[in-house]
C-alpha atoms as a PDB file:
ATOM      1  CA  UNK A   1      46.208  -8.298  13.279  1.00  0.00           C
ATOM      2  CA  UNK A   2      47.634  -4.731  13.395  1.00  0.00           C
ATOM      3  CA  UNK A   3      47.279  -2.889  16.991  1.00  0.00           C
ATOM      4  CA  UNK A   4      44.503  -1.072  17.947  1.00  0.00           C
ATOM      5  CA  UNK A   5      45.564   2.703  18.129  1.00  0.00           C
ATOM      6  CA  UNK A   6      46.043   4.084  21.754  1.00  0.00           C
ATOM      7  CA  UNK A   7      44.030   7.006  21.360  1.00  0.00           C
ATOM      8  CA  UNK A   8      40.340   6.445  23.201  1.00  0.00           C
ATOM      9  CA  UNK A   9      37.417   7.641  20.792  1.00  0.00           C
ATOM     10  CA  UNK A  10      34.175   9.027  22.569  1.00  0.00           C
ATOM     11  CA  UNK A  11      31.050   8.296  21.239  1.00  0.00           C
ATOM     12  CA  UNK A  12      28.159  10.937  20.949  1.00  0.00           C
ATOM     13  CA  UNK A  13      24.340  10.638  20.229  1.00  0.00           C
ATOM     14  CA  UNK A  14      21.830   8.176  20.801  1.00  0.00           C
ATOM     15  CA  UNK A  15      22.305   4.478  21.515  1.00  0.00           C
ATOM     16  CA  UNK A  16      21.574   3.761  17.622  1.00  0.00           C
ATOM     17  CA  UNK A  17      24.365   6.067  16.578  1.00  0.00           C
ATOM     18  CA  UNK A  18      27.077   5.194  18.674  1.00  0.00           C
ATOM     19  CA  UNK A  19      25.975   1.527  17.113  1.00  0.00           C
ATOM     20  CA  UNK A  20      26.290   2.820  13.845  1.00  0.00           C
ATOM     21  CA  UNK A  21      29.374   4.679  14.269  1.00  0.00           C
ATOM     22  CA  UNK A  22      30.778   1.954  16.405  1.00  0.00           C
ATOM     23  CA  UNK A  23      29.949  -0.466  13.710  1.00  0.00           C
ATOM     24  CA  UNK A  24      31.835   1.708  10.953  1.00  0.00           C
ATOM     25  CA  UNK A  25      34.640   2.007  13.192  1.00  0.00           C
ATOM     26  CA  UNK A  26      34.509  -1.896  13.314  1.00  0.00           C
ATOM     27  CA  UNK A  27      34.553  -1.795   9.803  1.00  0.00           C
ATOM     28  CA  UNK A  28      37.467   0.772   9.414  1.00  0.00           C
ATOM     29  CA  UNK A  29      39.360  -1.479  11.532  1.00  0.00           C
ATOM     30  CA  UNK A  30      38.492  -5.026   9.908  1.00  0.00           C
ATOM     31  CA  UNK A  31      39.051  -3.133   7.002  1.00  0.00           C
ATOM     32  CA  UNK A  32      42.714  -2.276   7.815  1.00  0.00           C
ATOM     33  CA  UNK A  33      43.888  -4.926   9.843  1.00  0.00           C
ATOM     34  CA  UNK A  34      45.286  -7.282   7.584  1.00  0.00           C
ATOM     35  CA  UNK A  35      48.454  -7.140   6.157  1.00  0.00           C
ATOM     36  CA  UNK A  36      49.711  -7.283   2.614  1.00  0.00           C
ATOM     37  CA  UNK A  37      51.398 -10.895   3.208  1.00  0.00           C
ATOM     38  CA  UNK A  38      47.498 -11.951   4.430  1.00  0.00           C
ATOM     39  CA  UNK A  39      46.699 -15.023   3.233  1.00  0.00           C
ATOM     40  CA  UNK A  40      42.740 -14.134   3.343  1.00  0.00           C
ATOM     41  CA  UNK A  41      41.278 -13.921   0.092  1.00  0.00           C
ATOM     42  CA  UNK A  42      39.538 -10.466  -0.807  1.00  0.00           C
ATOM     43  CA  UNK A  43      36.351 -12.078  -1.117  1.00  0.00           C
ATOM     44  CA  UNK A  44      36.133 -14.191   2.790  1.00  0.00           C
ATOM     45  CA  UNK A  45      37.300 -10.350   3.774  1.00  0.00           C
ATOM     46  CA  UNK A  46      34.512  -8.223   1.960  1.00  0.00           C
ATOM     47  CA  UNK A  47      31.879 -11.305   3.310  1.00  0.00           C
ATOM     48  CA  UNK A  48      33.167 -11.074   7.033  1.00  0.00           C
ATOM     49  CA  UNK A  49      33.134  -7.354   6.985  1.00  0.00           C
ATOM     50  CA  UNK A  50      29.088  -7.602   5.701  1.00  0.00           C
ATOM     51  CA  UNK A  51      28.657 -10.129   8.259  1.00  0.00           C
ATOM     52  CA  UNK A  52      30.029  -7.466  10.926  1.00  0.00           C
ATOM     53  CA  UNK A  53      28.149  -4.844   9.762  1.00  0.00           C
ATOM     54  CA  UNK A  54      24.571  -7.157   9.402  1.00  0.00           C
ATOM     55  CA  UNK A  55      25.092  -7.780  13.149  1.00  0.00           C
ATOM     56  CA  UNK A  56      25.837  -4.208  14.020  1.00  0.00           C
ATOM     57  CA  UNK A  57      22.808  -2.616  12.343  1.00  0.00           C
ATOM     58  CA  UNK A  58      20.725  -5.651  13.525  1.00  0.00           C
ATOM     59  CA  UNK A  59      21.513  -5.042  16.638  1.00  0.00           C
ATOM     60  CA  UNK A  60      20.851  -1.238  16.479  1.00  0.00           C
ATOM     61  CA  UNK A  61      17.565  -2.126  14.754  1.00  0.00           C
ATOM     62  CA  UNK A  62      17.253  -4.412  18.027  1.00  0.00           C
ATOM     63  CA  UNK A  63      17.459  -1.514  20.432  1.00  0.00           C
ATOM     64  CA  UNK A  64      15.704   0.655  19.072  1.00  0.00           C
ATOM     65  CA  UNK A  65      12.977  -1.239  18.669  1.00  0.00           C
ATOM     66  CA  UNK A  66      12.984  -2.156  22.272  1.00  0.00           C
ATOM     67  CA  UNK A  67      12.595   1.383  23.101  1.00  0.00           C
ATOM     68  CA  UNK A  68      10.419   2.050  20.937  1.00  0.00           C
ATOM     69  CA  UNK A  69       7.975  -0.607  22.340  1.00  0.00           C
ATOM     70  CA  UNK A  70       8.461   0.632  25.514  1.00  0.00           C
ATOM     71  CA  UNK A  71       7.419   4.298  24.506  1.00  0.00           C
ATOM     72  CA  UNK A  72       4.450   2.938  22.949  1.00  0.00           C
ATOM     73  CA  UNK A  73       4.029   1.075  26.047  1.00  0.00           C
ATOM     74  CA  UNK A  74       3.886   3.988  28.227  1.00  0.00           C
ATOM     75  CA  UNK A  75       1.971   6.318  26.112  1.00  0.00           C
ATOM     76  CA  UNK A  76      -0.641   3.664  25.566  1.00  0.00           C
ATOM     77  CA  UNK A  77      -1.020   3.464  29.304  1.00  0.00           C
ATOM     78  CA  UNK A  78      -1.158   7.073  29.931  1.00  0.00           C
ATOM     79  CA  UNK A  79      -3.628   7.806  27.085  1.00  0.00           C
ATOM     80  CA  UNK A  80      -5.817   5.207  29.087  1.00  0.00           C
ATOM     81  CA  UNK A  81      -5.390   6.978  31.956  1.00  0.00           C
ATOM     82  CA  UNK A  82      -6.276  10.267  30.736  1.00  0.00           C
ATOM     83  CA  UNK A  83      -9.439   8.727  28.649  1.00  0.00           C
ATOM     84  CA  UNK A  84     -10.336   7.491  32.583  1.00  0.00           C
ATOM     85  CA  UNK A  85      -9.700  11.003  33.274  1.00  0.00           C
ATOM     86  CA  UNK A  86     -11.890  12.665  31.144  1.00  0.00           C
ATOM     87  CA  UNK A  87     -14.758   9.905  31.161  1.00  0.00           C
ATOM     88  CA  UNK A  88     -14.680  10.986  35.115  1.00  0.00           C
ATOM     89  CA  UNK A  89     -15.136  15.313  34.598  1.00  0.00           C
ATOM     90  CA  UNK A  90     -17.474  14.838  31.662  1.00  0.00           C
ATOM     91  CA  UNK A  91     -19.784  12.784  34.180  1.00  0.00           C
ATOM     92  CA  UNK A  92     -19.159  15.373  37.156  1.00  0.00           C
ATOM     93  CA  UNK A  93     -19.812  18.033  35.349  1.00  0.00           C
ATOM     94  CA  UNK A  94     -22.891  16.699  33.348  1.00  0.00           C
ATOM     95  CA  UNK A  95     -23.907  16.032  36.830  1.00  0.00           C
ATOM     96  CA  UNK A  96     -23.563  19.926  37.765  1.00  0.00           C
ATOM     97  CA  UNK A  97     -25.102  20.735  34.469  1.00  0.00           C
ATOM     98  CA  UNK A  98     -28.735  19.226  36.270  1.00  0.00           C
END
């Protein structure tokens, strides 16, 4: 396997695209890692570098869903709490009304 270069990349954006750009950088360096002597057919390479990048956007699709649940999560609970909310000054002020 060649060396990874010595220059540090940073990462910007949201969890799901540093994934996604992480993954392609995966990818790029799968991609260019072997050698011409490799003894790895063309076709094990191509499936290994699908198998990479399934588990890279599965795992994005992972995280974001988990945030996403949690978002509904907390909205859900706060709608309740403003539903409460209202429920309680239409009654006070029906109550003002007689």
């Amino acid at each position: 396997m060649a060396p990874l270069p010595s220059w540090s990349l940073c990462l910007k954006g949201t969890p799901s695209v540093q994934n996604a750009e992480a993954a392609f950088l995966s990818l790029l360096l799968f991609c260019h890692s072997g050698s011409s002597s490799s003894k790895i057919a063309i076709d094990n390479k191509i499936e290994q570098a699908m198998d990479l990048v399934k588990s890279h956007l599965m795992l994005a699709v992972r995280e974001e869903m988990e945030l996403l649940r949690k978002r509904i999560n907390q909205l859900s609970e706060r709608n309740a709490q403003l539903e409460r909310e209202n429920y309680i000054l239409r009654a006070l002020r029906d109550r003002q009304r007689h």
